[in-house]
Structure formats: structure tokens, C-alpha cells
N, C-alpha and C. Protein backbone atom coordinates (compact mmCIF):
# COMPACT_ATOMS: atom_id res chain seq x y z
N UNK A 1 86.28 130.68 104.17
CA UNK A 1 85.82 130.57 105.56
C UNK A 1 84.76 129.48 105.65
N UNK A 2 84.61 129.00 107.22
CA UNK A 2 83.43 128.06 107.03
C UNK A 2 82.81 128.27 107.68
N UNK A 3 81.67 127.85 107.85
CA UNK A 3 80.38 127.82 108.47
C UNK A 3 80.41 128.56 110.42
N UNK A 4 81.17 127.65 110.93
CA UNK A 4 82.00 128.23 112.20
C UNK A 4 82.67 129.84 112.21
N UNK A 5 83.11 129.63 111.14
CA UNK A 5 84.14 131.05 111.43
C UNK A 5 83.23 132.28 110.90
N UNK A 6 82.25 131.63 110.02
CA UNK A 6 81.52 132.84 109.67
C UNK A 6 80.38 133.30 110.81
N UNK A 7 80.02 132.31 111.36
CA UNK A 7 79.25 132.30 112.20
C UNK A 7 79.56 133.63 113.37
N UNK A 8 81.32 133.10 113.92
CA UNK A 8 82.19 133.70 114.99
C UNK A 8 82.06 135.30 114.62
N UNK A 9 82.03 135.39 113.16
CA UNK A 9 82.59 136.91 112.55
C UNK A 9 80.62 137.84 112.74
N UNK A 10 79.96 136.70 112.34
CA UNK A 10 78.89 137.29 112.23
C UNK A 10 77.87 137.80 114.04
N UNK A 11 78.24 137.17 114.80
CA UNK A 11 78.05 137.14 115.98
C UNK A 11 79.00 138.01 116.61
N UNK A 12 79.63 138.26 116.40
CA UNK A 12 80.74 139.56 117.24
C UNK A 12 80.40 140.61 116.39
N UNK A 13 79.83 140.69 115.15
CA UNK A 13 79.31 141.78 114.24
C UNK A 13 78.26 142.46 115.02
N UNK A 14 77.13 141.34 115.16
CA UNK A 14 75.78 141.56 116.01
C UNK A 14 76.13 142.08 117.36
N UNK A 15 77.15 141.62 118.41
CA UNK A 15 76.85 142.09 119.70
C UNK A 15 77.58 143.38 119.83
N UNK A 16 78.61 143.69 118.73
CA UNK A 16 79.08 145.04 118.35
C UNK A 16 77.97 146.16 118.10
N UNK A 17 77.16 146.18 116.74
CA UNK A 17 76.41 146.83 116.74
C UNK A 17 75.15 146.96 117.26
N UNK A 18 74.43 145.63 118.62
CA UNK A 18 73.58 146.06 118.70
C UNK A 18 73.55 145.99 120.49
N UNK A 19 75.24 145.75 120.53
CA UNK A 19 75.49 145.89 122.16
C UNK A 19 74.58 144.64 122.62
N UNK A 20 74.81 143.19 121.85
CA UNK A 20 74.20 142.37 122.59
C UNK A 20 74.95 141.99 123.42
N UNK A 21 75.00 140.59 124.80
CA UNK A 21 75.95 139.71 125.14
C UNK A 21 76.16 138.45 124.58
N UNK A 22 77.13 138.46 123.60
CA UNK A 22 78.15 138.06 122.87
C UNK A 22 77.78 136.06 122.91
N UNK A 23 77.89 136.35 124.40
CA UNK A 23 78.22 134.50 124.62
C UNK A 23 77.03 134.15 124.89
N UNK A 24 75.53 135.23 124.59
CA UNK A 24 74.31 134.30 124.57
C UNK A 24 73.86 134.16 122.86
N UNK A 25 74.95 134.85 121.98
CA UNK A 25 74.12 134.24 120.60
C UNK A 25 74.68 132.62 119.92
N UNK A 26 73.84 132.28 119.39
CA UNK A 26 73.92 130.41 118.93
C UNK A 26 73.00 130.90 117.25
N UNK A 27 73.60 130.04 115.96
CA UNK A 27 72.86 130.02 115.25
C UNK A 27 71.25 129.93 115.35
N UNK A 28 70.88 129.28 116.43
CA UNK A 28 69.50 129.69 116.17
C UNK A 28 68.65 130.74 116.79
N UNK A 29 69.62 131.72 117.10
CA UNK A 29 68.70 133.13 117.99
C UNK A 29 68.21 133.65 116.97
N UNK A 30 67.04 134.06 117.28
CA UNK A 30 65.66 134.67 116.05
C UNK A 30 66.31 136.22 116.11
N UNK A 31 66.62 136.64 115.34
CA UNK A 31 67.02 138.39 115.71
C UNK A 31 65.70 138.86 115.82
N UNK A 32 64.29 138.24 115.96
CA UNK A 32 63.43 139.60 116.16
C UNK A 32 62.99 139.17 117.55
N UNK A 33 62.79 138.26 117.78
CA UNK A 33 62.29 137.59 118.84
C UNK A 33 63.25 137.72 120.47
N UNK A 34 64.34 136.84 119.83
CA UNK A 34 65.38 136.73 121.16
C UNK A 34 66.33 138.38 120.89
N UNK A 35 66.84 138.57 119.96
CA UNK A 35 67.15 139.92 120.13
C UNK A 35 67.01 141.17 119.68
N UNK A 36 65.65 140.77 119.77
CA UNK A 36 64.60 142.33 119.59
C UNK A 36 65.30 143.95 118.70
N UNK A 37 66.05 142.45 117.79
CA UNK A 37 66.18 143.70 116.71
C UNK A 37 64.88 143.81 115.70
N UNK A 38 64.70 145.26 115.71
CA UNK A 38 63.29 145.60 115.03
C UNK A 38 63.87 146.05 113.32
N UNK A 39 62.87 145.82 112.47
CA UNK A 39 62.96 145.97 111.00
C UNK A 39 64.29 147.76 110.51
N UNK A 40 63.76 148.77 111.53
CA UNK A 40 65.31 148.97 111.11
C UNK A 40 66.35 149.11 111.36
N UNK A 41 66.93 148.37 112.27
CA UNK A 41 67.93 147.78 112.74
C UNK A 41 68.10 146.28 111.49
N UNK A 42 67.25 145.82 111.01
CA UNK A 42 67.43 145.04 109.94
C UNK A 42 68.16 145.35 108.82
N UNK A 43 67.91 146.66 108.41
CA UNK A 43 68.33 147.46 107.40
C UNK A 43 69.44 147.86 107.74
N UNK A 44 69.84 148.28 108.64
CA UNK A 44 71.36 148.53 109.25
C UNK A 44 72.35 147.39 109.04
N UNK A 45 71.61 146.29 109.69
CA UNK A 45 72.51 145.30 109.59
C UNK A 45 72.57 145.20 107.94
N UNK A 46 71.70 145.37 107.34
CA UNK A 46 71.86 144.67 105.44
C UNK A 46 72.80 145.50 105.11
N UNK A 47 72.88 146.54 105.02
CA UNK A 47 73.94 147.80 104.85
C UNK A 47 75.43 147.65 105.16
N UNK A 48 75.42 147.19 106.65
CA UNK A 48 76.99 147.01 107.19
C UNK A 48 77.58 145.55 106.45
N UNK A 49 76.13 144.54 106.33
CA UNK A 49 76.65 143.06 105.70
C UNK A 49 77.30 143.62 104.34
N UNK A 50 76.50 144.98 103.65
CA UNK A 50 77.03 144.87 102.13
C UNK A 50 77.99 145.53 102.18
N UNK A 51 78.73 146.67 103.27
CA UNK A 51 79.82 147.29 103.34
C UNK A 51 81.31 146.90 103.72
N UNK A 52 80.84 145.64 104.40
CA UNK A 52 81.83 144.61 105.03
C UNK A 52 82.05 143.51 103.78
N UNK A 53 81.11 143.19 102.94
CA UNK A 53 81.63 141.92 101.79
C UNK A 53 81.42 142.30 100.81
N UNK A 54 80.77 143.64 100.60
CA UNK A 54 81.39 144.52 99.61
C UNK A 54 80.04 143.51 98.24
N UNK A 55 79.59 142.93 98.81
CA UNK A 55 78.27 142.23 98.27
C UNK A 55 77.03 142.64 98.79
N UNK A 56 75.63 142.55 98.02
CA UNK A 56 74.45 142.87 98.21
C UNK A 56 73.48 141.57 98.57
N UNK A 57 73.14 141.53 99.44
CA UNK A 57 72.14 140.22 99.79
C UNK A 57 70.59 140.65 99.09
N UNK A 58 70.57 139.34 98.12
CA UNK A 58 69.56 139.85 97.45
C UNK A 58 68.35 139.81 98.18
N UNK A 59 67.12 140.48 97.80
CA UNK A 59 66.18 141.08 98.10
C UNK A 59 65.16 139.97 99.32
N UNK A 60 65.01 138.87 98.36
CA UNK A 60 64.40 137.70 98.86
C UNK A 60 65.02 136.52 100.04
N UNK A 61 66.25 136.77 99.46
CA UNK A 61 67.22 136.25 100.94
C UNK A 61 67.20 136.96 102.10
N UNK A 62 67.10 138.23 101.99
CA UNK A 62 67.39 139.05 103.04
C UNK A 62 65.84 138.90 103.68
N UNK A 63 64.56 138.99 103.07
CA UNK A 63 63.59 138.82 104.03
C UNK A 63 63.26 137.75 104.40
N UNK A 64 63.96 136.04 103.97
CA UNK A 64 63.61 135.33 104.48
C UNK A 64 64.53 134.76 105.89
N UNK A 65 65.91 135.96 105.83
CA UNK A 65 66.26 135.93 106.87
C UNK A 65 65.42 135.91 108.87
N UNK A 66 65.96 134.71 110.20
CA UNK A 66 64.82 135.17 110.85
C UNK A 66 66.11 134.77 112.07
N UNK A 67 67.18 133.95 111.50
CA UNK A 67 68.24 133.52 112.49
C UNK A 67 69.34 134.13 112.55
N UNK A 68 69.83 133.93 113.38
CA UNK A 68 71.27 134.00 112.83
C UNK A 68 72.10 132.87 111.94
N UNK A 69 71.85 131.60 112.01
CA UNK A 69 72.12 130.77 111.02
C UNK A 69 71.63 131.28 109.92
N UNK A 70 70.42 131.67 109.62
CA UNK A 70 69.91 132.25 108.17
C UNK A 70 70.82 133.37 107.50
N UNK A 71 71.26 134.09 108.35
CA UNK A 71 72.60 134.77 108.13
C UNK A 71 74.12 134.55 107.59
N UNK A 72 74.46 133.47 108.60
CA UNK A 72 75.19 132.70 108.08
C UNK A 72 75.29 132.18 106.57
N UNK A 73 74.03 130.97 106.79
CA UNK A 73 73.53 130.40 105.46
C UNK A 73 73.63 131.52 104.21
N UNK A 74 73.26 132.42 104.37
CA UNK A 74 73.55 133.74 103.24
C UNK A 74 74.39 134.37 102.90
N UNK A 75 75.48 134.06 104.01
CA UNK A 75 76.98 134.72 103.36
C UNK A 75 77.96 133.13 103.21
N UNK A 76 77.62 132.39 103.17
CA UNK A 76 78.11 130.92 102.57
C UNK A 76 78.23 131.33 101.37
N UNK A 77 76.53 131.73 101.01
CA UNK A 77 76.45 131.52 99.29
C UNK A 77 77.19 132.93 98.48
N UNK A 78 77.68 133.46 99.19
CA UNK A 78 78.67 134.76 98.82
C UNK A 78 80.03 134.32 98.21
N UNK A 79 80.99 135.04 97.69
CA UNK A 79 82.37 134.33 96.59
C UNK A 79 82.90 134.73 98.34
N UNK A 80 83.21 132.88 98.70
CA UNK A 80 84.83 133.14 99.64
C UNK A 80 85.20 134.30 100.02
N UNK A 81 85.69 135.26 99.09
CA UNK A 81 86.95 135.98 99.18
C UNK A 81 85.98 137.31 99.54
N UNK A 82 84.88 137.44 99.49
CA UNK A 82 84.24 138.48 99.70
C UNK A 82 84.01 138.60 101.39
N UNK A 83 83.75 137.50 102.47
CA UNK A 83 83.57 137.25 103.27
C UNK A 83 85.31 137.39 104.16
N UNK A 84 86.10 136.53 103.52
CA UNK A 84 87.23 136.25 104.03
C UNK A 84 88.09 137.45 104.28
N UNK A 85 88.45 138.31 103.45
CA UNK A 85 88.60 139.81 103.13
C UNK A 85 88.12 140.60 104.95
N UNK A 86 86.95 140.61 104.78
CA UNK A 86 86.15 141.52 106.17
C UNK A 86 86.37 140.93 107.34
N UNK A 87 86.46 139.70 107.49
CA UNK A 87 87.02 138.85 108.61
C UNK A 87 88.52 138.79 109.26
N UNK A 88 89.14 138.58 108.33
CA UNK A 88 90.87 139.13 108.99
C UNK A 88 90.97 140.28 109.58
């Protein structure tokens, strides 16, 4: 997958679970700021990311997460097939 499509998968993830509107997220929405997801709703999301790619975002990635591109950017560095898998 690329950058786009992960983006698409990761943004319909977010307005799923946190009932946002869909066609206002852009890689650079701050999830704490613009969509006032609070720390555990953070943890939710880390949980569903590791249940969906079946991978663990390590410790230090996950808190330097603040975008949704940073999101992105973090399941790039994931194996392909772990991402690609949850997306179809």
C-alpha cells in the first residue's frame, strides 16, 4: 500500500471509531487538538492499529505520534502485508 491508500484506510478508521466527519480529516489534523481525541481514546486507537495489522507500534513511535500523517508515517514502516491484509 502507499502513502494515499494508507492514509484513505486510516481516516475512515478514525471517523468510524470516533464518529468524526470523514471529509474534514487531511494528514495534518492534530488528533488532540482538531479532533479532540483525548489520551484514552489514544490507547484505543493503539489497540485497534495492533488488532487490524496484527503489529505493535512501538512504544516511542506511538507517543511521538500528534497527526494523522504521523500515523500514517508509522504504519509505512510496518511489513506491507501487515497493513495490506486489514485494508481489503
Amino acid at each position: 500500500m502507499n502513502k494515499d491508500e494508507i492514509f484513505t484506510w486510516v481516516a475512515d478508521l478514525l471517523a468510524e471509531m470516533f464518529e468524526l466527519d470523514r471529509e474534514k480529516l487531511t494528514l495534518q489534523s492534530n488528533l488532540y487538538a482538531d479532533l479532540d481525541i483525548d489520551s484514552i481514546d489514544a490507547v484505543d486507537l493503539a489497540v485497534k492499529l495492533k488488532q487490524m495489522t496484527g503489529r505493535r507500534l512501538q512504544p516511542e513511535v506511538f507517543k511521538a505520534i500528534r497527526t494523522i500523517g504521523d500515523i500514517v508515517d508509522a504504519l509505512v514502516g510496518l511489513p506491507a502485508e501487515a497493513v495490506a491484509e486489514q485494508a481489503a
